[in-house]
PDB file of N, CA and C in Angstrom:
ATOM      1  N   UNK A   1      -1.148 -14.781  -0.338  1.00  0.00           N
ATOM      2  CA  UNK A   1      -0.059 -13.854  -0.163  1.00  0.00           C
ATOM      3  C   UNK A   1      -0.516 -12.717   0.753  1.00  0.00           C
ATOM      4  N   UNK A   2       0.072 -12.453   1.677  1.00  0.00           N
ATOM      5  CA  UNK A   2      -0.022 -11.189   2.533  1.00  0.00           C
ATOM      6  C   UNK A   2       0.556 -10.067   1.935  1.00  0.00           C
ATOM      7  N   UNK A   3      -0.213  -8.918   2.161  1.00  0.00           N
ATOM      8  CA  UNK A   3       0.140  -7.401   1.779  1.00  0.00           C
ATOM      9  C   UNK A   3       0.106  -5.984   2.634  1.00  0.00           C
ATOM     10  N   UNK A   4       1.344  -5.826   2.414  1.00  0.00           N
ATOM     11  CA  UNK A   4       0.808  -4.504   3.485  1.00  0.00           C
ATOM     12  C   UNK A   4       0.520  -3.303   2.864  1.00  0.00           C
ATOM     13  N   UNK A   5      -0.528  -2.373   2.764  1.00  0.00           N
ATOM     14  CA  UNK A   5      -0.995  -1.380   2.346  1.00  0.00           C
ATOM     15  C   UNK A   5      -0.803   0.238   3.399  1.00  0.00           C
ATOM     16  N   UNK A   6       0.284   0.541   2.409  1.00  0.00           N
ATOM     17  CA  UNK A   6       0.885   1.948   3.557  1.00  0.00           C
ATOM     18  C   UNK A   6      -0.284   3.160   2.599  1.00  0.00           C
ATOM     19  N   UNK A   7      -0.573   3.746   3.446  1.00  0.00           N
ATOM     20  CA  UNK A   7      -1.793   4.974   3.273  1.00  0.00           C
ATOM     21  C   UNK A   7      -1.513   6.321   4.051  1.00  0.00           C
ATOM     22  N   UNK A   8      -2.175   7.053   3.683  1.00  0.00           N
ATOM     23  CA  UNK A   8      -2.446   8.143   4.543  1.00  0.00           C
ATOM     24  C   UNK A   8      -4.024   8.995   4.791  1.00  0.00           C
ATOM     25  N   UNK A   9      -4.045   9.657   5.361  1.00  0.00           N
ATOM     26  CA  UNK A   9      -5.601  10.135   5.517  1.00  0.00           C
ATOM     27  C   UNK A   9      -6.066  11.296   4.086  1.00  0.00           C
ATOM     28  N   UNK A  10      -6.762  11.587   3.551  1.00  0.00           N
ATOM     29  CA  UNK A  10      -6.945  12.536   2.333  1.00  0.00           C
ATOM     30  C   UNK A  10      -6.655  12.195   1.504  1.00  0.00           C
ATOM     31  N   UNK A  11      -5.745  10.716   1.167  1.00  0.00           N
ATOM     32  CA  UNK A  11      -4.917  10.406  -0.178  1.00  0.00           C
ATOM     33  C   UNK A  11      -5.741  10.135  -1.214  1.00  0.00           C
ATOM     34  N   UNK A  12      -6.271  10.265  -2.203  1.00  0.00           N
ATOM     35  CA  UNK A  12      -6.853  10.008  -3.265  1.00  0.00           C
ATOM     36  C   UNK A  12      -6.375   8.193  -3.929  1.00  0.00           C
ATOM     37  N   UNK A  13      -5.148   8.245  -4.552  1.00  0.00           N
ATOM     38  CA  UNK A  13      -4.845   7.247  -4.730  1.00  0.00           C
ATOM     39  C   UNK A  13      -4.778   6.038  -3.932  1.00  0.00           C
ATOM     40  N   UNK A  14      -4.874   6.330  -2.435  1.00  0.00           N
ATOM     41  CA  UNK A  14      -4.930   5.083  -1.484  1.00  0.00           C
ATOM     42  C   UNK A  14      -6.099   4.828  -1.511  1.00  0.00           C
ATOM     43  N   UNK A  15      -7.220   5.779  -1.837  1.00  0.00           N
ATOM     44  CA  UNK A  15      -8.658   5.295  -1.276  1.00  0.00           C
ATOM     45  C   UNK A  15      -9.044   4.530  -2.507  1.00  0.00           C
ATOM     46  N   UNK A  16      -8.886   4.743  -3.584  1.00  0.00           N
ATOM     47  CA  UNK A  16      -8.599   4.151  -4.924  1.00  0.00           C
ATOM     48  C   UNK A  16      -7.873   2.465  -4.690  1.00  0.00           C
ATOM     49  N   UNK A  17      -6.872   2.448  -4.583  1.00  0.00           N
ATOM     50  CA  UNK A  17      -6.312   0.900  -3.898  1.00  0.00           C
ATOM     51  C   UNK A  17      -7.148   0.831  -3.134  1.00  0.00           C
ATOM     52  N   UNK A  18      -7.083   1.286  -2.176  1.00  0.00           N
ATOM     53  CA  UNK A  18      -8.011   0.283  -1.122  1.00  0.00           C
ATOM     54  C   UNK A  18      -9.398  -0.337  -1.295  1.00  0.00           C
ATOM     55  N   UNK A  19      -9.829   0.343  -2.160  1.00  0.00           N
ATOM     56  CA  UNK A  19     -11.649   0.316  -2.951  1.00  0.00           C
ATOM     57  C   UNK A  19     -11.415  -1.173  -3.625  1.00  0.00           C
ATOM     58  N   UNK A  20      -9.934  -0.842  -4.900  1.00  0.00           N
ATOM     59  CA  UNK A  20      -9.781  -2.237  -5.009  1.00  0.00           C
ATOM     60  C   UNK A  20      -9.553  -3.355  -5.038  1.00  0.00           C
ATOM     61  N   UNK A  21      -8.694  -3.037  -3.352  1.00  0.00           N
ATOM     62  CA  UNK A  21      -7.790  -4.324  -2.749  1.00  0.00           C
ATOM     63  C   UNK A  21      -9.196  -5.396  -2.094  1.00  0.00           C
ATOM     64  N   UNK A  22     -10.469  -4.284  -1.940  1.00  0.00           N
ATOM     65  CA  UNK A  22     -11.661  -4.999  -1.195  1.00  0.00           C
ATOM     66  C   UNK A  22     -12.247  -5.250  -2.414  1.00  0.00           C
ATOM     67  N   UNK A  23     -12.728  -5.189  -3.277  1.00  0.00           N
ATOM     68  CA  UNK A  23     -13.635  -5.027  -4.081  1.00  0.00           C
ATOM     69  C   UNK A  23     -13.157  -6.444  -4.629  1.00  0.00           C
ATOM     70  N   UNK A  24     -12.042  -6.736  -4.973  1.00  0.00           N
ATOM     71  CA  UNK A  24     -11.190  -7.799  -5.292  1.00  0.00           C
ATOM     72  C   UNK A  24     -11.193  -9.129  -4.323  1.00  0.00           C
ATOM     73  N   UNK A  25     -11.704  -8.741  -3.220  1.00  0.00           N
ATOM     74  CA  UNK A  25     -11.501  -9.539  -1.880  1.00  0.00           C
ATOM     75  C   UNK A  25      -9.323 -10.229  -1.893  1.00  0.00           C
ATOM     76  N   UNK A  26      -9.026  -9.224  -1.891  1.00  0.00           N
ATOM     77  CA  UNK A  26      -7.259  -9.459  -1.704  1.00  0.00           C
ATOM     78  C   UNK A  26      -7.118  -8.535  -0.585  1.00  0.00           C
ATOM     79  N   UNK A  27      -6.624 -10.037   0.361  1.00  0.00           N
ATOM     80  CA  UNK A  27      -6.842  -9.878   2.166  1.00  0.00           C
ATOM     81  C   UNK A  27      -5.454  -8.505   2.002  1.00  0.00           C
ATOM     82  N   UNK A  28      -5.248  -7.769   2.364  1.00  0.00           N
ATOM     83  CA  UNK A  28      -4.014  -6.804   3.120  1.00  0.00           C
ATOM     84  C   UNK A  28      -4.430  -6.551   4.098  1.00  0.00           C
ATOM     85  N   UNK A  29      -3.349  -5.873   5.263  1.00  0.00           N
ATOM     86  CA  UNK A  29      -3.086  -4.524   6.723  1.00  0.00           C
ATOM     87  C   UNK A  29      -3.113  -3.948   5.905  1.00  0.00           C
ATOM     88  N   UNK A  30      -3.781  -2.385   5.939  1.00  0.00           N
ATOM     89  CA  UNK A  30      -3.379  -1.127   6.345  1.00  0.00           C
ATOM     90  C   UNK A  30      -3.113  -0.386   7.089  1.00  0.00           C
ATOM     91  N   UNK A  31      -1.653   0.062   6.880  1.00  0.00           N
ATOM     92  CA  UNK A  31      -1.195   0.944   7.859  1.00  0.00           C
ATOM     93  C   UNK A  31      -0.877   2.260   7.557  1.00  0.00           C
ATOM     94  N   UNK A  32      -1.555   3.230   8.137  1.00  0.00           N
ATOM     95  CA  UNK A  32      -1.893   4.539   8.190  1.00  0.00           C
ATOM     96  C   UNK A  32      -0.552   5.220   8.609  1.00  0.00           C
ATOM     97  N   UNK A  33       0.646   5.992   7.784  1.00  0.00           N
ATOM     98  CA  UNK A  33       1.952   6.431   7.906  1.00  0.00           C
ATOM     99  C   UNK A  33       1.384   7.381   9.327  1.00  0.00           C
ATOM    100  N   UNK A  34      -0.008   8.329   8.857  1.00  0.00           N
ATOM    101  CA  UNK A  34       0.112   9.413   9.614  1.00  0.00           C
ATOM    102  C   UNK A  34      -0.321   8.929  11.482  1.00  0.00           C
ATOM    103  N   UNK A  35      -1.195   8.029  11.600  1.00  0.00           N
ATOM    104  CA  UNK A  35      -1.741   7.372  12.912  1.00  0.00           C
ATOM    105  C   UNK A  35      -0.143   6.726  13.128  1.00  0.00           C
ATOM    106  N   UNK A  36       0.644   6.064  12.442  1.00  0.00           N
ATOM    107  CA  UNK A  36       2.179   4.950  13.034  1.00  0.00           C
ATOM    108  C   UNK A  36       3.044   5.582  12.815  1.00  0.00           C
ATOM    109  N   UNK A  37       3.472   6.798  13.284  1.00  0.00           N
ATOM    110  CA  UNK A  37       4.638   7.138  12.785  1.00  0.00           C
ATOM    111  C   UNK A  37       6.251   6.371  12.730  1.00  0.00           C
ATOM    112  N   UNK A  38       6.065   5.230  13.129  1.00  0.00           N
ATOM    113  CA  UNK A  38       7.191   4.427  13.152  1.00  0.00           C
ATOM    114  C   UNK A  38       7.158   3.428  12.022  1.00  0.00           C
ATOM    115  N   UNK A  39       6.019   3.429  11.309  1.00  0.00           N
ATOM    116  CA  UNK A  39       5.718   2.525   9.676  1.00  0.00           C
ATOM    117  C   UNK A  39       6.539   3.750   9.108  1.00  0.00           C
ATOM    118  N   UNK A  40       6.084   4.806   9.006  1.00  0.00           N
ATOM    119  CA  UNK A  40       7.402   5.955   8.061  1.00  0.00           C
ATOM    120  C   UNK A  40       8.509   5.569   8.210  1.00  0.00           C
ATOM    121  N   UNK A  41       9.141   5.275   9.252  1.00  0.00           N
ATOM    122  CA  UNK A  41      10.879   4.882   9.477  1.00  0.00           C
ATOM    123  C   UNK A  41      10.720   3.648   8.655  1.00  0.00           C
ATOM    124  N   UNK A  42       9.932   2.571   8.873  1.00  0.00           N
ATOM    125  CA  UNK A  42       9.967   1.774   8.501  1.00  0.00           C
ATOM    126  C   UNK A  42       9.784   1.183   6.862  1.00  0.00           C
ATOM    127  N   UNK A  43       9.048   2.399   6.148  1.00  0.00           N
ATOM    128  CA  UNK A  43       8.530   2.446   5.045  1.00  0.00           C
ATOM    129  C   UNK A  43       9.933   2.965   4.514  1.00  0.00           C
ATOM    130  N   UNK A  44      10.689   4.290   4.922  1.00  0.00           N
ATOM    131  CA  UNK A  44      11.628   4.767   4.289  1.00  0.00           C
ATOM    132  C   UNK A  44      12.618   3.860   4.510  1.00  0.00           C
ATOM    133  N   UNK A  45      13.144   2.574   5.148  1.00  0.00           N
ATOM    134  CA  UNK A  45      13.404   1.520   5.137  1.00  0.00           C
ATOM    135  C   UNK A  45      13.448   0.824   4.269  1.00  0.00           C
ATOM    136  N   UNK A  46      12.653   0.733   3.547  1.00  0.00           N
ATOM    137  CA  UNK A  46      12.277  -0.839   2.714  1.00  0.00           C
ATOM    138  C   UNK A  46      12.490   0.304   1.121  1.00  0.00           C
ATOM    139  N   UNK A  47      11.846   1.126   1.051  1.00  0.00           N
ATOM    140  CA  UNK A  47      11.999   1.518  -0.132  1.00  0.00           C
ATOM    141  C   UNK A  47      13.275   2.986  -0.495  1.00  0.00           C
ATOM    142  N   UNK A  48      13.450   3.669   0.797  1.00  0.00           N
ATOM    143  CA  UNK A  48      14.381   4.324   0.615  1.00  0.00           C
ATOM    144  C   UNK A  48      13.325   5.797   0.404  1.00  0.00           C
ATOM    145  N   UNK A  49      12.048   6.014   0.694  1.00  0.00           N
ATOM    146  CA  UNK A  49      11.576   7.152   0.872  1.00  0.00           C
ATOM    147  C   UNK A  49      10.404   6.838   1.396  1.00  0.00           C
ATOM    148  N   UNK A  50       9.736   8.085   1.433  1.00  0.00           N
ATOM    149  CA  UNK A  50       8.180   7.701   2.659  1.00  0.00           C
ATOM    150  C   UNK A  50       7.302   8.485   1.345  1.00  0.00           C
ATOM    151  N   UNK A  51       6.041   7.379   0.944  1.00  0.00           N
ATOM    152  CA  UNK A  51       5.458   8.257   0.071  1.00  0.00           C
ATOM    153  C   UNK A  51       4.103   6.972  -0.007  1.00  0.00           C
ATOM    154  N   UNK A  52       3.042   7.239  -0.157  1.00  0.00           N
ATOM    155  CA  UNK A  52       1.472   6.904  -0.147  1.00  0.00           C
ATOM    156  C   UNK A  52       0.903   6.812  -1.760  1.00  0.00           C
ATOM    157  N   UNK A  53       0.260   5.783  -2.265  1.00  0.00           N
ATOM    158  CA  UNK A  53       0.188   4.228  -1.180  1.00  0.00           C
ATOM    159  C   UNK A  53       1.100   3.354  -2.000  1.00  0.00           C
ATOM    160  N   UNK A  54       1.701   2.221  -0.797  1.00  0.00           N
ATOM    161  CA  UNK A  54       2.712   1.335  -1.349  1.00  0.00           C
ATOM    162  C   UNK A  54       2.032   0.060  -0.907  1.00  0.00           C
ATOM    163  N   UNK A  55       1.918  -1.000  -2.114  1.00  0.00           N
ATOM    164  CA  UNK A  55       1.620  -2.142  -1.345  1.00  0.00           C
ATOM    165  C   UNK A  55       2.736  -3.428  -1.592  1.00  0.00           C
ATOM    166  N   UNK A  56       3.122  -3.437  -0.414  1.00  0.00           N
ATOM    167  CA  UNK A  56       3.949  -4.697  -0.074  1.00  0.00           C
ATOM    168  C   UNK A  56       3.911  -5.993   0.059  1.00  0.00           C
ATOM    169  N   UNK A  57       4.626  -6.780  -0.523  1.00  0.00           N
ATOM    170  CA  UNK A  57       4.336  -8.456  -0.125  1.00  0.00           C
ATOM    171  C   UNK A  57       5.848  -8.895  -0.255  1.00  0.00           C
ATOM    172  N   UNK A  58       5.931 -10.070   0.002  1.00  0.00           N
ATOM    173  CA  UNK A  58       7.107 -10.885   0.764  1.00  0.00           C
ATOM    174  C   UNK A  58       8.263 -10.442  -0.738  1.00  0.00           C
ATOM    175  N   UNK A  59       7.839 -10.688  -1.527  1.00  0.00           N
ATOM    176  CA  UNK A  59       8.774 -10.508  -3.050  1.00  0.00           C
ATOM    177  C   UNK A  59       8.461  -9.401  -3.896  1.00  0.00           C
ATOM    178  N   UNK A  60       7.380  -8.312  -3.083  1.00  0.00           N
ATOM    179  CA  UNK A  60       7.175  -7.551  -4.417  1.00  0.00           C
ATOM    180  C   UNK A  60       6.790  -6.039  -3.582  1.00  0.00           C
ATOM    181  N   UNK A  61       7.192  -4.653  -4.016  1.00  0.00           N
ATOM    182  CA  UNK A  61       6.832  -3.487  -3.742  1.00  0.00           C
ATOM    183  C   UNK A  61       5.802  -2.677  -5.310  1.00  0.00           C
ATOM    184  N   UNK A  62       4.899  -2.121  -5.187  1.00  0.00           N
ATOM    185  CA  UNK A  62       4.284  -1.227  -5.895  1.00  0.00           C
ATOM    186  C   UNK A  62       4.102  -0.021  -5.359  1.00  0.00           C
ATOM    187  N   UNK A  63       4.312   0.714  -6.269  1.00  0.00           N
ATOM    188  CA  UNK A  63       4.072   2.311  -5.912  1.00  0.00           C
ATOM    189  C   UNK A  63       3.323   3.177  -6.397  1.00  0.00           C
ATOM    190  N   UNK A  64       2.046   3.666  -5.933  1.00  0.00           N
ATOM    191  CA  UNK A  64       1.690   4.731  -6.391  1.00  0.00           C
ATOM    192  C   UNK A  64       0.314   4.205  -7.570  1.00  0.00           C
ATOM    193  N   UNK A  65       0.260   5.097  -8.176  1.00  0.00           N
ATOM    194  CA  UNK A  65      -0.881   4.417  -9.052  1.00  0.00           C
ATOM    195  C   UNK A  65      -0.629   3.022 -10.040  1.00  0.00           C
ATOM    196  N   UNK A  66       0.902   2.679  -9.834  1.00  0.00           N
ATOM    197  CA  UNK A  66       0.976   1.391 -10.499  1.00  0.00           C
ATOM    198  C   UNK A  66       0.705   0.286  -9.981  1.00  0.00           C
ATOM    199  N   UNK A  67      -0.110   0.350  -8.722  1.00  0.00           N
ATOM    200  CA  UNK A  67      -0.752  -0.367  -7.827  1.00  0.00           C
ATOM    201  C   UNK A  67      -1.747  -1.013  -8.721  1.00  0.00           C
ATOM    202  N   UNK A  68      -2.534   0.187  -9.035  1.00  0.00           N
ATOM    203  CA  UNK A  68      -3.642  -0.229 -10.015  1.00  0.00           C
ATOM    204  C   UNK A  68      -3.648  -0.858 -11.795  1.00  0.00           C
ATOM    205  N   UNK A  69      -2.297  -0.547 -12.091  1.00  0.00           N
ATOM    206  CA  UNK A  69      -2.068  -0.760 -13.130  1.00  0.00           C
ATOM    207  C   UNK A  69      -1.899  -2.490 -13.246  1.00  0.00           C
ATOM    208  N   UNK A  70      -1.801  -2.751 -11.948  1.00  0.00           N
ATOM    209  CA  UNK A  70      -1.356  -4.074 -11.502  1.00  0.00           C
ATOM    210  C   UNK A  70      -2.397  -4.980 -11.304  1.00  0.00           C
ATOM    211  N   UNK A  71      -3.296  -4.671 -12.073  1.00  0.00           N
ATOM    212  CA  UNK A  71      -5.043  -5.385 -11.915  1.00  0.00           C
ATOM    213  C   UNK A  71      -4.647  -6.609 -12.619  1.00  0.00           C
ATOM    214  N   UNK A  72      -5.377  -8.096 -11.536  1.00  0.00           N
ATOM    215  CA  UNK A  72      -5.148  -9.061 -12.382  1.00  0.00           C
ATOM    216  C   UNK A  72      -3.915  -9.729 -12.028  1.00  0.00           C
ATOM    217  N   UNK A  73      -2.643  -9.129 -11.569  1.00  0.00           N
ATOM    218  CA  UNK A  73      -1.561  -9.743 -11.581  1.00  0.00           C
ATOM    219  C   UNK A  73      -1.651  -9.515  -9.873  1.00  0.00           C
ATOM    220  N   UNK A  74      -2.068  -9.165  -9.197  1.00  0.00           N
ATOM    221  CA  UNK A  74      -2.452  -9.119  -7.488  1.00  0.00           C
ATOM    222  C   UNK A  74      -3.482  -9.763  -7.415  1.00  0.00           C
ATOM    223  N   UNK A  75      -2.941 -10.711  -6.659  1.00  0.00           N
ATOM    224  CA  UNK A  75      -3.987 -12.201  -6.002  1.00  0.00           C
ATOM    225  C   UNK A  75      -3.483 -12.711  -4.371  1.00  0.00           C
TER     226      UNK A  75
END
């Protein structure tokens, strides 16, 4: 399954996902809202606001620290 991992620079909770999207070896992109500013349009798109970190896949959105809560059920 592909994932896209929306972040920002300083975020606490993204560096947290991201530690264990690798640590996990679960392939995602990250895309940095503040470096793409056109993933923001695109982010407030899909979910209806712009907010760090969201990880995306074809059938599923997570938000926020329930990213992590989501251990085990992300493969």
């Amino acid at each position: 399954m592909d994932y896209i991992l929306y972040t920002i620079d300083g975020c606490s909770k993204c560096h947290m996902v991201r530690k264990y999207l690798l640590q996990e070896n679960i392939p995602f992109l990250e895309i940095n809202i503040l470096k793409n500013p056109s993933a923001a349009i695109e982010l407030k798109k899909k979910i209806n606001e712009v907010i760090t970190p969201v990880l995306i896949s074809d059938d599923r959105v997570i938000v926020g620290s329930d990213i992590l809560l989501m251990k085990g059920e992300i493969q």
